[in-house]
Protein backbone atom coordinates (compact mmCIF):
# COMPACT_ATOMS: atom_id res chain seq x y z
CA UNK A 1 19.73 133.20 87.85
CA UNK A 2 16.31 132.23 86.26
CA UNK A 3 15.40 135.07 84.63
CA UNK A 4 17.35 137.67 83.80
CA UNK A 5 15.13 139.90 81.46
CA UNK A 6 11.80 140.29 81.09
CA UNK A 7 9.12 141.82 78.60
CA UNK A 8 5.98 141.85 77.72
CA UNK A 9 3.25 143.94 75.32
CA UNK A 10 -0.03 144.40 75.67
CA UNK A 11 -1.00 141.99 78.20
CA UNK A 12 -3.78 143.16 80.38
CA UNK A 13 -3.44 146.26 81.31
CA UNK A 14 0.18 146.71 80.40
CA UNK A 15 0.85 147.94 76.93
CA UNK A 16 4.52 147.87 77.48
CA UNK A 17 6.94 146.90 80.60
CA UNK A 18 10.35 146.07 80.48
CA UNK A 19 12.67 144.74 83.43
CA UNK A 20 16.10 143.26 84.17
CA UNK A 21 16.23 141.48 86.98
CA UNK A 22 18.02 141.00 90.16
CA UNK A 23 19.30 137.31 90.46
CA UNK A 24 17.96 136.96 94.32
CA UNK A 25 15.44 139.42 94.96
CA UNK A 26 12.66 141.70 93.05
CA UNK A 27 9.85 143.79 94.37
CA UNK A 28 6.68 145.14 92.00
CA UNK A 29 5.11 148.09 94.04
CA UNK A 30 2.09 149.57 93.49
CA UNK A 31 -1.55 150.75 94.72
CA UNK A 32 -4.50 148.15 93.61
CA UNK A 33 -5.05 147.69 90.40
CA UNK A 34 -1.97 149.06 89.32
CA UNK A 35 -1.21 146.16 87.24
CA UNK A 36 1.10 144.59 89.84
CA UNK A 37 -0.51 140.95 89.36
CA UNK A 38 -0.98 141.65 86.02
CA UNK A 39 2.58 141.81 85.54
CA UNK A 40 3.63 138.53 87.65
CA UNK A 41 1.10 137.00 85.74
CA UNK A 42 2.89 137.55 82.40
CA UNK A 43 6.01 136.72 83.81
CA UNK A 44 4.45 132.82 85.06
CA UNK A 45 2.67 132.71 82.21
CA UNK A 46 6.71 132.67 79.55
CA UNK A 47 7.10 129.83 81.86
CA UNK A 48 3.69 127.95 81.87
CA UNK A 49 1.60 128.52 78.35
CA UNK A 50 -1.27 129.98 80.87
CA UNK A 51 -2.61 132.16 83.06
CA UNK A 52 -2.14 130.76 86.83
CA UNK A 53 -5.79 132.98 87.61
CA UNK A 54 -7.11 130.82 85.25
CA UNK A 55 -8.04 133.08 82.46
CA UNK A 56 -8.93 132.49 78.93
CA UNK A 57 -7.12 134.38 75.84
CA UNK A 58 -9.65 136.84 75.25
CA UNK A 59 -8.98 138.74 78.81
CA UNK A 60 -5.33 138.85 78.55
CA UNK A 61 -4.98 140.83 75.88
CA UNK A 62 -5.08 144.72 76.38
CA UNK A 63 -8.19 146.10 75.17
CA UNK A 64 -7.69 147.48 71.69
CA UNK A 65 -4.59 145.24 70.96
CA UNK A 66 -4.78 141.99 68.86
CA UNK A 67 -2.10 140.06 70.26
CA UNK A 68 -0.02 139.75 73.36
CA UNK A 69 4.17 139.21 73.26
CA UNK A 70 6.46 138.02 76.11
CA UNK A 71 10.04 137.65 75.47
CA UNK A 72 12.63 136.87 78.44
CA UNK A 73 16.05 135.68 78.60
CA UNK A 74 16.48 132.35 81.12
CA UNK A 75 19.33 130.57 82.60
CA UNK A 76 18.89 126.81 81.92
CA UNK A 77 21.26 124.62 83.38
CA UNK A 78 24.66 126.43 82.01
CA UNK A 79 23.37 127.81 79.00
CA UNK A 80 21.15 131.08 78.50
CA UNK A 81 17.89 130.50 76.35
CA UNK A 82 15.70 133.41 74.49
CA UNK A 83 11.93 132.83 75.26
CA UNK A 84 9.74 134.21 73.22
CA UNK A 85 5.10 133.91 73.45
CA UNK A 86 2.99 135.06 71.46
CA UNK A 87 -0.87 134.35 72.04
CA UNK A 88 -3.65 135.54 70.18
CA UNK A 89 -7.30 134.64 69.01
CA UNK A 90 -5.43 132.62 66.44
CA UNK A 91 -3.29 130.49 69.35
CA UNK A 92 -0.21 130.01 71.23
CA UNK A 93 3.02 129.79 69.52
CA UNK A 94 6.20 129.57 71.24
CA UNK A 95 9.99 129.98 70.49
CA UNK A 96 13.07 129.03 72.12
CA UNK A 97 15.82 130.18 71.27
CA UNK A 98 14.43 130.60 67.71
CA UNK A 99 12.90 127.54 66.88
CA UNK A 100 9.32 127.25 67.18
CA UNK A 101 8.16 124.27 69.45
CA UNK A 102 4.84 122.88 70.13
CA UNK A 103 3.72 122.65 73.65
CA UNK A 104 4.28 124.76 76.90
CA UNK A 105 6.22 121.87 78.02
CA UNK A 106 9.30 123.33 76.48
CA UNK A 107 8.73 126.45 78.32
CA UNK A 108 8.64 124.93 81.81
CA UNK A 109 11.69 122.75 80.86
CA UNK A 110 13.73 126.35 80.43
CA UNK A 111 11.67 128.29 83.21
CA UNK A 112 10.59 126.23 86.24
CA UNK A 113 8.93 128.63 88.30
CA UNK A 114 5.95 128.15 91.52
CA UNK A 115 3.48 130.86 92.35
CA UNK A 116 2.30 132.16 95.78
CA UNK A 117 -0.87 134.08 95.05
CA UNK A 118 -4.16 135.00 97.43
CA UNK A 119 -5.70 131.95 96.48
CA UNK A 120 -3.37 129.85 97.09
CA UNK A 121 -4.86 128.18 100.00
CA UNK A 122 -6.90 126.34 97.87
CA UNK A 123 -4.20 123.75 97.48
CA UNK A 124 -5.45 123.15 100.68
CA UNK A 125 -9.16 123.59 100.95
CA UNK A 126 -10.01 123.49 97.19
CA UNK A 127 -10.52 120.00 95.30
CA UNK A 128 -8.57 117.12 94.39
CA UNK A 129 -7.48 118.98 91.11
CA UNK A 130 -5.50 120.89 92.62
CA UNK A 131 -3.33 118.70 94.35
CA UNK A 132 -2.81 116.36 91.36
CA UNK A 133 -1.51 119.22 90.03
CA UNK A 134 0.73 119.71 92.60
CA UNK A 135 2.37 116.26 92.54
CA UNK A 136 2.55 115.89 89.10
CA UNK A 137 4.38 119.01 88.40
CA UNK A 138 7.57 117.68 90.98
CA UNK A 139 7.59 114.20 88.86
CA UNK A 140 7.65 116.38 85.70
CA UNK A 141 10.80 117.73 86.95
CA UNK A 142 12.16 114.97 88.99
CA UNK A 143 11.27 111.78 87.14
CA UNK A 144 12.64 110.82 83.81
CA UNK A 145 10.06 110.44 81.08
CA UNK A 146 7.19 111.40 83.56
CA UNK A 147 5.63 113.55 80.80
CA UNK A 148 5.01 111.09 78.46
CA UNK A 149 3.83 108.34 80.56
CA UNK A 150 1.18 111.20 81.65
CA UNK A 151 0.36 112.22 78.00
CA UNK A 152 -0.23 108.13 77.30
CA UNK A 153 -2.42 107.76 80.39
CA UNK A 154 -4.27 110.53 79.53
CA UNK A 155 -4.79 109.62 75.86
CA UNK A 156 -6.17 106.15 76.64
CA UNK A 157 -8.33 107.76 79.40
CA UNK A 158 -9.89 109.91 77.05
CA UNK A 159 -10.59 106.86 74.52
CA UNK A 160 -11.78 104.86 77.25
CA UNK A 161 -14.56 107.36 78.23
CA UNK A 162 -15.19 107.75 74.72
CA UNK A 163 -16.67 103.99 74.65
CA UNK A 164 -18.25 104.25 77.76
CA UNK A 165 -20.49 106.76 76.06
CA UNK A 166 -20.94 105.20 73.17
CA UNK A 167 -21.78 101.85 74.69
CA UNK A 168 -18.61 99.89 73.22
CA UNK A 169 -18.73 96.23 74.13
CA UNK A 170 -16.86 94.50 76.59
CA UNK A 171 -13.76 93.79 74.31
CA UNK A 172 -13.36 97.18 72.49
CA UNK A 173 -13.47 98.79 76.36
CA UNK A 174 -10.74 95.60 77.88
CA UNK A 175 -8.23 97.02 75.39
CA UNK A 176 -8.79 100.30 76.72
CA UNK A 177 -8.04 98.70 80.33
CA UNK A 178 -5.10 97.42 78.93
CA UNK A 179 -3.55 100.02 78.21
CA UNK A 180 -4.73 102.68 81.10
CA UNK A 181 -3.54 99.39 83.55
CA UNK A 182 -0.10 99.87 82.24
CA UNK A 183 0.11 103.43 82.35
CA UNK A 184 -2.01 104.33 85.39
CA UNK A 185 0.32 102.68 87.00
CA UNK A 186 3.92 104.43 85.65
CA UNK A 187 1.69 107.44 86.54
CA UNK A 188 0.84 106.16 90.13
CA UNK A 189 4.06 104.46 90.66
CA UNK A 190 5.87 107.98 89.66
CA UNK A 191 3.86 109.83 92.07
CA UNK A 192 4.77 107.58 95.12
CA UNK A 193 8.48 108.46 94.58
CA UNK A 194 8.09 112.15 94.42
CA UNK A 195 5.74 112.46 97.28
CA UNK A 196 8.16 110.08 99.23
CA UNK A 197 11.35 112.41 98.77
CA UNK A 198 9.07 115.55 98.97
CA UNK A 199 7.97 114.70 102.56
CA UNK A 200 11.16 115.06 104.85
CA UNK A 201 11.44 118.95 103.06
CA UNK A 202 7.31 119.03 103.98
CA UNK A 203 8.16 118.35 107.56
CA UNK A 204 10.69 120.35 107.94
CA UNK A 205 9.12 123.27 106.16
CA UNK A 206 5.64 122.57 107.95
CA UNK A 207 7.26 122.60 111.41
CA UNK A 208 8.95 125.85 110.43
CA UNK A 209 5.89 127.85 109.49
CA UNK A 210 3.18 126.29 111.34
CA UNK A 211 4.85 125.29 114.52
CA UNK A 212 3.49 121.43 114.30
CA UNK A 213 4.01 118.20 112.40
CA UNK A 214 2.88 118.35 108.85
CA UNK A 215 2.56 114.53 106.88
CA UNK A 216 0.83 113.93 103.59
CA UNK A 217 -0.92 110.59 102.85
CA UNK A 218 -1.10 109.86 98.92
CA UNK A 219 -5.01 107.79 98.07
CA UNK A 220 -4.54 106.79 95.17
CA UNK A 221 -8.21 106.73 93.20
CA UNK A 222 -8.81 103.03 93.31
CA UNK A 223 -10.03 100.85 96.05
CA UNK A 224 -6.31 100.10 98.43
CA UNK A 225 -7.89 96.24 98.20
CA UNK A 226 -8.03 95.60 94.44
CA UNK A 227 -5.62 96.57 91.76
CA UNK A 228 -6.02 99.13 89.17
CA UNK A 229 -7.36 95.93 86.53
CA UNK A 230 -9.67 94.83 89.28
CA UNK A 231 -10.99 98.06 89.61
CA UNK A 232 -11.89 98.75 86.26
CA UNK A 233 -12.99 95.56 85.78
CA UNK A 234 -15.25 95.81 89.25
CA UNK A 235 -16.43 99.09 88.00
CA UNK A 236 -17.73 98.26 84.38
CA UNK A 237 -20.96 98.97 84.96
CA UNK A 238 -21.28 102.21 87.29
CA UNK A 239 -18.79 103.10 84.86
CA UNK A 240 -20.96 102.90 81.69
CA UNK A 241 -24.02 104.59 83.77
CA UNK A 242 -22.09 107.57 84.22
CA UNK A 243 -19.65 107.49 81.17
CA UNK A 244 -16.78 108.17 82.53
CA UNK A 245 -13.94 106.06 84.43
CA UNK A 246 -14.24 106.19 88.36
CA UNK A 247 -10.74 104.45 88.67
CA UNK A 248 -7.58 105.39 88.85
CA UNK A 249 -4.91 107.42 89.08
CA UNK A 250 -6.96 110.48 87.30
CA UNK A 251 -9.02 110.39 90.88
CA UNK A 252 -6.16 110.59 92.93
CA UNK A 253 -5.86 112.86 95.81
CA UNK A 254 -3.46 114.35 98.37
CA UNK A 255 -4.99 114.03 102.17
CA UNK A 256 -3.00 116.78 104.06
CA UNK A 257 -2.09 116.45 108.14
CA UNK A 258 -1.00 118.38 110.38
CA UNK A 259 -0.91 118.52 113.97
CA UNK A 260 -2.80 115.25 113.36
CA UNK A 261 -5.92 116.47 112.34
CA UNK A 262 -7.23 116.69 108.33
CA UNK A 263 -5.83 119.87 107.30
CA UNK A 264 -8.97 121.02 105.16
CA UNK A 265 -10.96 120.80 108.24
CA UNK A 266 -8.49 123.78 109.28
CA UNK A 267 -10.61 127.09 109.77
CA UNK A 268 -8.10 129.99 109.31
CA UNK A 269 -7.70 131.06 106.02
CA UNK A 270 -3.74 131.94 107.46
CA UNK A 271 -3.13 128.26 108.68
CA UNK A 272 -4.69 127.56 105.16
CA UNK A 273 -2.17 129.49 103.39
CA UNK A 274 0.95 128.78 105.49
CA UNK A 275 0.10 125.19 105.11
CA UNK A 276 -0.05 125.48 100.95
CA UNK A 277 3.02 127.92 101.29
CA UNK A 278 4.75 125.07 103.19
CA UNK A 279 3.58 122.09 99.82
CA UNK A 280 5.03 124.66 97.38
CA UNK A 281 8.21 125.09 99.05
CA UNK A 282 8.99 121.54 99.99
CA UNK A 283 8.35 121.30 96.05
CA UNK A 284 10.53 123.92 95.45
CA UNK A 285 13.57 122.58 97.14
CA UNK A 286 13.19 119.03 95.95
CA UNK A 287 12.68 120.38 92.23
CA UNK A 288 16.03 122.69 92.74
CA UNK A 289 18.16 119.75 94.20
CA UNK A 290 17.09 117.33 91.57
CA UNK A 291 17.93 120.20 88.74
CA UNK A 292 20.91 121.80 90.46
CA UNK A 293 19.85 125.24 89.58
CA UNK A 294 17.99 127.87 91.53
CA UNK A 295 13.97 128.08 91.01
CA UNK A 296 12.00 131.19 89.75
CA UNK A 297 9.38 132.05 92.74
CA UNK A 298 6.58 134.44 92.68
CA UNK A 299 4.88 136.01 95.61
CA UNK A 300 1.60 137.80 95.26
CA UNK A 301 1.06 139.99 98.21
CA UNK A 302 2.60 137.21 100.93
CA UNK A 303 1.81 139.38 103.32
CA UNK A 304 -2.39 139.22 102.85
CA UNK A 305 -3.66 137.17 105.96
CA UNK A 306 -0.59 136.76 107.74
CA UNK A 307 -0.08 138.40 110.74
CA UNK A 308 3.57 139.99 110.98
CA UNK A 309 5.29 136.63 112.83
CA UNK A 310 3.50 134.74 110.12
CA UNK A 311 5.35 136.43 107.51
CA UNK A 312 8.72 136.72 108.96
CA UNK A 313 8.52 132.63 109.42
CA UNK A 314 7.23 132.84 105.39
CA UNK A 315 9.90 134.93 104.19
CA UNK A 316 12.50 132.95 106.46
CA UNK A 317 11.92 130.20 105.06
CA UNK A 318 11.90 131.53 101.16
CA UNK A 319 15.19 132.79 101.51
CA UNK A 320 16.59 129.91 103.29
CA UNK A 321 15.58 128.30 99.81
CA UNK A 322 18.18 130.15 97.85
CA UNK A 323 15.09 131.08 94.75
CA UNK A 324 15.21 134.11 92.10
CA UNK A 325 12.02 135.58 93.95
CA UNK A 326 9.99 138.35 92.39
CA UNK A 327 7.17 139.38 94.76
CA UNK A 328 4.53 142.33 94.83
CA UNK A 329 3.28 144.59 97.46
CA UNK A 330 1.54 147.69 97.67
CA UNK A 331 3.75 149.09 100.30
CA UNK A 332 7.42 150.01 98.87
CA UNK A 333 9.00 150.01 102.28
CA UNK A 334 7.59 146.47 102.91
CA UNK A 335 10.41 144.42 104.89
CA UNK A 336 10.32 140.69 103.24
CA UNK A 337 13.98 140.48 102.81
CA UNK A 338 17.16 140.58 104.03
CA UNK A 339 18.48 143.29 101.75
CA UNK A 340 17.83 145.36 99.56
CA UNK A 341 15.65 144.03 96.42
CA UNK A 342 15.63 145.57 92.95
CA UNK A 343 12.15 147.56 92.62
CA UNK A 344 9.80 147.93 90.22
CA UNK A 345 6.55 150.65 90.37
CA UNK A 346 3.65 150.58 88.13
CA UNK A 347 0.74 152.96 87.83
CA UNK A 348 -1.88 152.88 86.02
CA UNK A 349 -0.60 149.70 84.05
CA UNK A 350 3.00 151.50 83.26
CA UNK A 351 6.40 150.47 84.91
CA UNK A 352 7.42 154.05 86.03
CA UNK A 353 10.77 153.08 86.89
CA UNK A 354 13.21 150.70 88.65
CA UNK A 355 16.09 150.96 90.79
């Protein structure tokens, strides 16, 4: 199983919860504001370094409190591994197993997890960001060495924009091109593979929750008749007018079909959501076949703006997956599952019990 234990202090609301979990299903029950998100949130962020509502530091720690903790115990391949967070106005630090490492990539290395929340449609209808997101976090798991070819684009991305702005001449910015040439392309070459063994699960998954063909088309940030070079080189001067690069892989973007149309042009918030339910799940299984373990998945109220055949299809699908899932709900006699899950109730920001 992913996670077997799980606790955190003074995060949010909570000043203290504790749970051991089931290995297949989990359900955290509760009326609003309870401190049911609150608590998935800690969970995603011992495997991400961050908060997936996008909040800074300052709000996740309980009011009063200087300091939040998480501590879980993880299955990783055939070993167990301690996490331990601890994140205050003074930084992140992380342990594993101990040892103090730098970076939450250490964390999602031990804890792969995906999130279902109520904004998740915005995979779909949000921006670009988003998506790039998306893709690069199944090459992070999939392809060897991804991470650093990332961390090397990024680096001489940053540099590059740095010139730009300082009006570097032609031959300080070409060595710059260089180098964001070479790795723009790992970076683009990477995603290519990952969307291309991604898309038979997206199909499949698509059909199954939205009753029509879904297809992704990766555009890649550059002009399809020049190459990345070209580009850069083409671009030079709309480039220094704006001080930043317009080119490559950094502008990438995922452009979504289904039933043959553009699926942002989509107007129900539901199609919306099964459609982004359907990318994170094709993720999902690739990621778990590549790693050969189960996946840690969390589901935020799945049931908010699905009708009742929506969710069945949803839920279907999740447990055809074969995921450690830990959702929420407000109702505990919610049906998502085919038996019985572990449950958790908070009030008030305290776990009252389990069973």
């Amino acid at each position: 199983m992913p996670l077997k234990y799980f606790t955190c202090t003074d995060f949010r609301c909570l000043e203290a919860a504790t749970l051991e979990l089931n290995p297949r299903y989990n359900l955290i029950v509760g009326p609003n504001a309870s401190g049911k998100t609150s608590l998935l949130e800690a969970i995603a962020y011992l495997g991400r370094g961050r908060s997936f509502r996008g909040a800074p530091t300052q709000n996740l720690i309980r009011h009063g409190a200087s300091e939040f903790v998480l501590f879980g115990k993880a299955s990783s391949g055939s070993r167990e591994a301690a996490i331990g967070v601890r994140n205050s106005r003074d930084g992140l630090e992380i342990h594993i197993d101990g040892d103090k490492i730098s970076g939450a990539a250490g964390l999602a290395e031990i804890l792969p997890l995906q999130i279902v929340d109520p904004d998740v449609h915005n995979l779909v209808a949000g921006g670009p960001e988003g998506r790039r997101r998306y893709t690069d976090w199944i090459a992070f798991h999939v392809e060897h060495g991804y991470l650093e070819q990332w961390r090397r684009f990024r680096r001489a991305l940053k540099q590059r924009n740095a010139a730009l702005k300082e009006n570097a001449s032609g031959e300080a910015l070409a060595s710059w091109d260089r180098e964001i040439t070479e790795t723009g392309l790992e970076v683009h070459e990477a995603r290519l593979r990952v969307l291309d063994i991604t898309r038979p699960a997206l199909e499949d998954i698509g059909a199954a929750l939205l009753g029509s063909a879904v297809d992704i088309e990766y555009q890649r940030g550059w002009n399809a008749d020049k190459s990345l070079a070209e580009a850069l080189a083409s671009g030079i001067d709309r480039d220094r007018q704006l001080g930043s690069t317009q080119a490559g892989p950094h502008r990438a973007d995922l452009k979504l079909i289904y039933d043959e149309r553009q699926a942002r042009r989509l107007v129900s918030r539901g199609q919306q959501k099964l459609l982004s339910c359907a990318l994170i799940l094709a993720a999902t299984e690739v990621v778990q076949s590549h790693l050969e373990r189960p996946l840690l998945l969390l589901l935020d109220d799945p049931a908010a703006e699905l009708d009742s055949e929506s969710i069945k299809r949803l839920m279907a699908s999740v447990v055809a997956l074969g995921c450690q899932v830990i959702a929420t709900s407000l109702d505990p006699d919610v049906e998502l599952f085919p038996e019985s899950p572990r449950l958790f109730h908070v009030e008030q920001g305290t776990l009252k019990n389990d069973a």
